[in-house]
N, C-alpha and C. Protein backbone atom coordinates (compact mmCIF):
# COMPACT_ATOMS: atom_id res chain seq x y z
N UNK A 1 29.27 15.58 2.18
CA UNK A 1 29.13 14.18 1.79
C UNK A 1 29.53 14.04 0.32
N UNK A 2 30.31 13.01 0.31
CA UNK A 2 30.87 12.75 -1.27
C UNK A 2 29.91 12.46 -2.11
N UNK A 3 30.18 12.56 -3.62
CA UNK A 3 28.41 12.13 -4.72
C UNK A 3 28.53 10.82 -4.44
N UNK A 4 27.24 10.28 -4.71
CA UNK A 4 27.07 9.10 -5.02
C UNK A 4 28.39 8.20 -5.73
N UNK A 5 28.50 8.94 -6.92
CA UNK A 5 29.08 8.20 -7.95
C UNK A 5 30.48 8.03 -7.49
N UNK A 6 30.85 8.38 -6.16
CA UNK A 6 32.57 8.28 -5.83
C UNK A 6 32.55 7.52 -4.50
N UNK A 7 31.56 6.87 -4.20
CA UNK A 7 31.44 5.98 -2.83
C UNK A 7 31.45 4.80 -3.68
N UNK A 8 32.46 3.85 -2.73
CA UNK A 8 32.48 2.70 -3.14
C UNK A 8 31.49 1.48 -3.07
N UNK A 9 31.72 0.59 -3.70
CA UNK A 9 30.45 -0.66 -3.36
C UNK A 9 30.39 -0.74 -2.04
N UNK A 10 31.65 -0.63 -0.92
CA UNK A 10 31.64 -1.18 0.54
C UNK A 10 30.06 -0.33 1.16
N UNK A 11 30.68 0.80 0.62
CA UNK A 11 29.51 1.94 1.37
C UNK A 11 27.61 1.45 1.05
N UNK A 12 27.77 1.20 0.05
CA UNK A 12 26.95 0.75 -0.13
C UNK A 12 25.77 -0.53 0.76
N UNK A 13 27.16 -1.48 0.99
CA UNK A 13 26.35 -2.89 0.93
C UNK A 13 26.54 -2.36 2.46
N UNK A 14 26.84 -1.94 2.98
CA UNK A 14 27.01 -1.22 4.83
C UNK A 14 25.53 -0.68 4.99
N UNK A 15 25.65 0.23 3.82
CA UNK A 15 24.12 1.44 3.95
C UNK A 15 22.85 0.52 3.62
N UNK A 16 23.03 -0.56 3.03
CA UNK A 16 21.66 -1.23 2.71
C UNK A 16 21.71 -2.34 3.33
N UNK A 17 22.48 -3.05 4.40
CA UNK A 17 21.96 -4.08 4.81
C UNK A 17 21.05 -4.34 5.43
N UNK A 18 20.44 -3.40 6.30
CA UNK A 18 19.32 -3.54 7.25
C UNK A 18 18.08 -4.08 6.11
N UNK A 19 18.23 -3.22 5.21
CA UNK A 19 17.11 -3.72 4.19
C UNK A 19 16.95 -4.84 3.63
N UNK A 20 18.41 -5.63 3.45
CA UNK A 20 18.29 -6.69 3.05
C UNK A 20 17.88 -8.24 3.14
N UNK A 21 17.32 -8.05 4.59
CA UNK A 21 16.11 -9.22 4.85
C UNK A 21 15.19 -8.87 5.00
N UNK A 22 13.99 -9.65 4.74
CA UNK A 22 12.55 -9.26 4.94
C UNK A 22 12.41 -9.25 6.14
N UNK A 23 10.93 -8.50 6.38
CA UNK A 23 10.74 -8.22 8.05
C UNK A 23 9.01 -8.82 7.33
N UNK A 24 8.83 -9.93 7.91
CA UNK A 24 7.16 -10.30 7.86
C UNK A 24 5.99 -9.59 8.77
N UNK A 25 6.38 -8.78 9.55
CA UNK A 25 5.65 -7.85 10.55
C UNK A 25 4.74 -7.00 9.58
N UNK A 26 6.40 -6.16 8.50
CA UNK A 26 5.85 -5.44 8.15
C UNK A 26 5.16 -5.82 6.84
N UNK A 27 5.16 -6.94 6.34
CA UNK A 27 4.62 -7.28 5.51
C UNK A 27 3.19 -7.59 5.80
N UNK A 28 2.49 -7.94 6.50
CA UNK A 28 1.47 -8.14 6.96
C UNK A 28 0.68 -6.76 7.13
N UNK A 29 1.63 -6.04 7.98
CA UNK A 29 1.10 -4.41 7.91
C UNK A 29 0.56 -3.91 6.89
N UNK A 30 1.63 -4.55 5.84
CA UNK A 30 1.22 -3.42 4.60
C UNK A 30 -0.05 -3.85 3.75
N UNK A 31 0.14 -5.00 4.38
CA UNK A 31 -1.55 -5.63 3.26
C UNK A 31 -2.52 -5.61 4.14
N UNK A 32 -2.38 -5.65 5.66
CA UNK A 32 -3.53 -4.55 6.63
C UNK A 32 -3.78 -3.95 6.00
N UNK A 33 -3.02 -2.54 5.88
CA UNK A 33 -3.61 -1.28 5.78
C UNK A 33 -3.64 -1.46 4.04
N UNK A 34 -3.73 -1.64 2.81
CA UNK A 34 -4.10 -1.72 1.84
C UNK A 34 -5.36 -2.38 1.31
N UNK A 35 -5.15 -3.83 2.09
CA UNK A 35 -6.29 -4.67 1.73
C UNK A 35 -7.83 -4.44 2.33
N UNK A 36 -7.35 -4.66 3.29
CA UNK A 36 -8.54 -4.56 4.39
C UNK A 36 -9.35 -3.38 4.24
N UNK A 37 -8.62 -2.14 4.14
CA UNK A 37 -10.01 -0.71 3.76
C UNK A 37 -10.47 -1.23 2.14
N UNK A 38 -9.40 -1.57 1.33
CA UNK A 38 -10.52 -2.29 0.07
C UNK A 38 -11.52 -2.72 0.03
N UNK A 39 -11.48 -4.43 0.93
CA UNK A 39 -12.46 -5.15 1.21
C UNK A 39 -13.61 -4.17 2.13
N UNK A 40 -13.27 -3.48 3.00
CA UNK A 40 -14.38 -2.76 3.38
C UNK A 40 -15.48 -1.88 2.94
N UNK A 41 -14.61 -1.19 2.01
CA UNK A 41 -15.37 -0.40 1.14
C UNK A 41 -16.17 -1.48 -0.40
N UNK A 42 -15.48 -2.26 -0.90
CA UNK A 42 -16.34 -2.76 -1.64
C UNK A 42 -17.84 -3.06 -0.77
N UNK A 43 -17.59 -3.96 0.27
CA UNK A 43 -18.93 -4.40 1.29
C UNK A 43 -19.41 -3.54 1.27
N UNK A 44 -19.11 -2.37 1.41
CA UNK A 44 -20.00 -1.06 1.67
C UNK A 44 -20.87 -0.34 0.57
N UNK A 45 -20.20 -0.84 -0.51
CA UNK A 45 -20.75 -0.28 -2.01
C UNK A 45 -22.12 -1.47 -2.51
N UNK A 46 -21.39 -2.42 -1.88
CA UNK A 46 -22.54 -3.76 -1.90
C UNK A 46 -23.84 -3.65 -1.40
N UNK A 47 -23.38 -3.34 -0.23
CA UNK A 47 -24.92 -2.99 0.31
C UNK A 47 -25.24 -1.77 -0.14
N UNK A 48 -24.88 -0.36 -0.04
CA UNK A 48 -25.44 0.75 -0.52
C UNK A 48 -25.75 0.73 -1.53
N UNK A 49 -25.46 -0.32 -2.68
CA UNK A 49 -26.15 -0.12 -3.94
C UNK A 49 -27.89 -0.27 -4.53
N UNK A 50 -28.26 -0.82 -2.97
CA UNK A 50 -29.82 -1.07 -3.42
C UNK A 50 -30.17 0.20 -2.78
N UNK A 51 -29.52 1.00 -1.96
CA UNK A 51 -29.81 2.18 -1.26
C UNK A 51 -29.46 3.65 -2.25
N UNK A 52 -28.69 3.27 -3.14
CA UNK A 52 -28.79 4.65 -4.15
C UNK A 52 -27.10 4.02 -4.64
N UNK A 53 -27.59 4.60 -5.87
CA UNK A 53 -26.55 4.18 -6.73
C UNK A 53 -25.57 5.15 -6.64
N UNK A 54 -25.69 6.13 -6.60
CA UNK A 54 -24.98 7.17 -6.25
C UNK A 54 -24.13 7.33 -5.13
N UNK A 55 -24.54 6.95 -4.02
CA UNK A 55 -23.36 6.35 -2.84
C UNK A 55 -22.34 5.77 -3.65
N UNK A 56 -23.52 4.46 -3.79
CA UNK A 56 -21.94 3.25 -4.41
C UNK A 56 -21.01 3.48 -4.85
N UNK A 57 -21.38 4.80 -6.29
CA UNK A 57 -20.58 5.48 -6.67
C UNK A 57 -19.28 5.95 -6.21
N UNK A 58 -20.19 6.57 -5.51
CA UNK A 58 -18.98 7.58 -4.55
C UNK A 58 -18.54 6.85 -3.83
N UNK A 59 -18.69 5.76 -2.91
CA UNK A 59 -17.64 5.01 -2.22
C UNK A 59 -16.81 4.36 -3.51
N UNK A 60 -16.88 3.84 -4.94
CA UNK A 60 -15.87 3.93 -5.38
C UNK A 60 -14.71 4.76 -5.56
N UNK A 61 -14.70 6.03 -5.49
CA UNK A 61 -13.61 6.70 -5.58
C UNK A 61 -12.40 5.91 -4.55
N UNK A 62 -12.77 6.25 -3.32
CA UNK A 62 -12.25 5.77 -2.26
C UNK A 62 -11.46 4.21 -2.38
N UNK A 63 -12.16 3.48 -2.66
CA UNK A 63 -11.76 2.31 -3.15
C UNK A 63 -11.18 2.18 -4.50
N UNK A 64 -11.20 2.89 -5.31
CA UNK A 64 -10.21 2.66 -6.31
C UNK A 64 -9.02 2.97 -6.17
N UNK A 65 -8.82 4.37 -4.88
CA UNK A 65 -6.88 4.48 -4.24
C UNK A 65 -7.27 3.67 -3.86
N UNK A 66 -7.29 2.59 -2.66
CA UNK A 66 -7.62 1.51 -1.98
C UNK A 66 -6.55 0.76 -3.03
N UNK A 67 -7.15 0.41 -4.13
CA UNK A 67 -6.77 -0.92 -5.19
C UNK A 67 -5.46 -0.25 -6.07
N UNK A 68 -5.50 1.04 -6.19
CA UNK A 68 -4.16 1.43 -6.63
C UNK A 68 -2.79 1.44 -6.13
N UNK A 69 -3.25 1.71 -4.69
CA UNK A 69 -2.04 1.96 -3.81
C UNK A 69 -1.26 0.60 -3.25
N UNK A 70 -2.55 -0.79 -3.69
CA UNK A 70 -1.80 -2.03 -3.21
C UNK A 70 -1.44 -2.34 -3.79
N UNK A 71 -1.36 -1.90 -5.58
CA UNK A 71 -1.05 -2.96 -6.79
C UNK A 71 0.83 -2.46 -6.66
């Protein structure tokens, strides 16, 4: 396969068109699976916090990838 740097624009706009409209399926997916274990785990830290602070804690870890991985 030739480098990058010696394929023309054609090759290009060929190799990326599929990408070039949005797909709302997967957009929805992706803030499923990002948002939604967030929101779960905060609820979960909510209530466990009158149950030991130390849970809460520790379900933050979890929820802070949660909030990293959607930003």
């Amino acid at each position: 396969m030739p480098e990058p740097r010696e394929l023309g624009a054609s090759f290009w706009r060929e190799t990326l068109a599929p990408y070039s409209e949005p797909r709302h399926w997967r957009s929805v997916a992706e803030m499923a699976t990002s948002i939604l274990p967030y929101v779960v785990l905060v609820a979960l830290m909510y209530w466990t916090v009158d149950v030991s602070l130390a849970l809460a804690l520790l379900l933050a870890l979890p929820a802070w990838g949660c909030a990293r991985t959607s930003v």
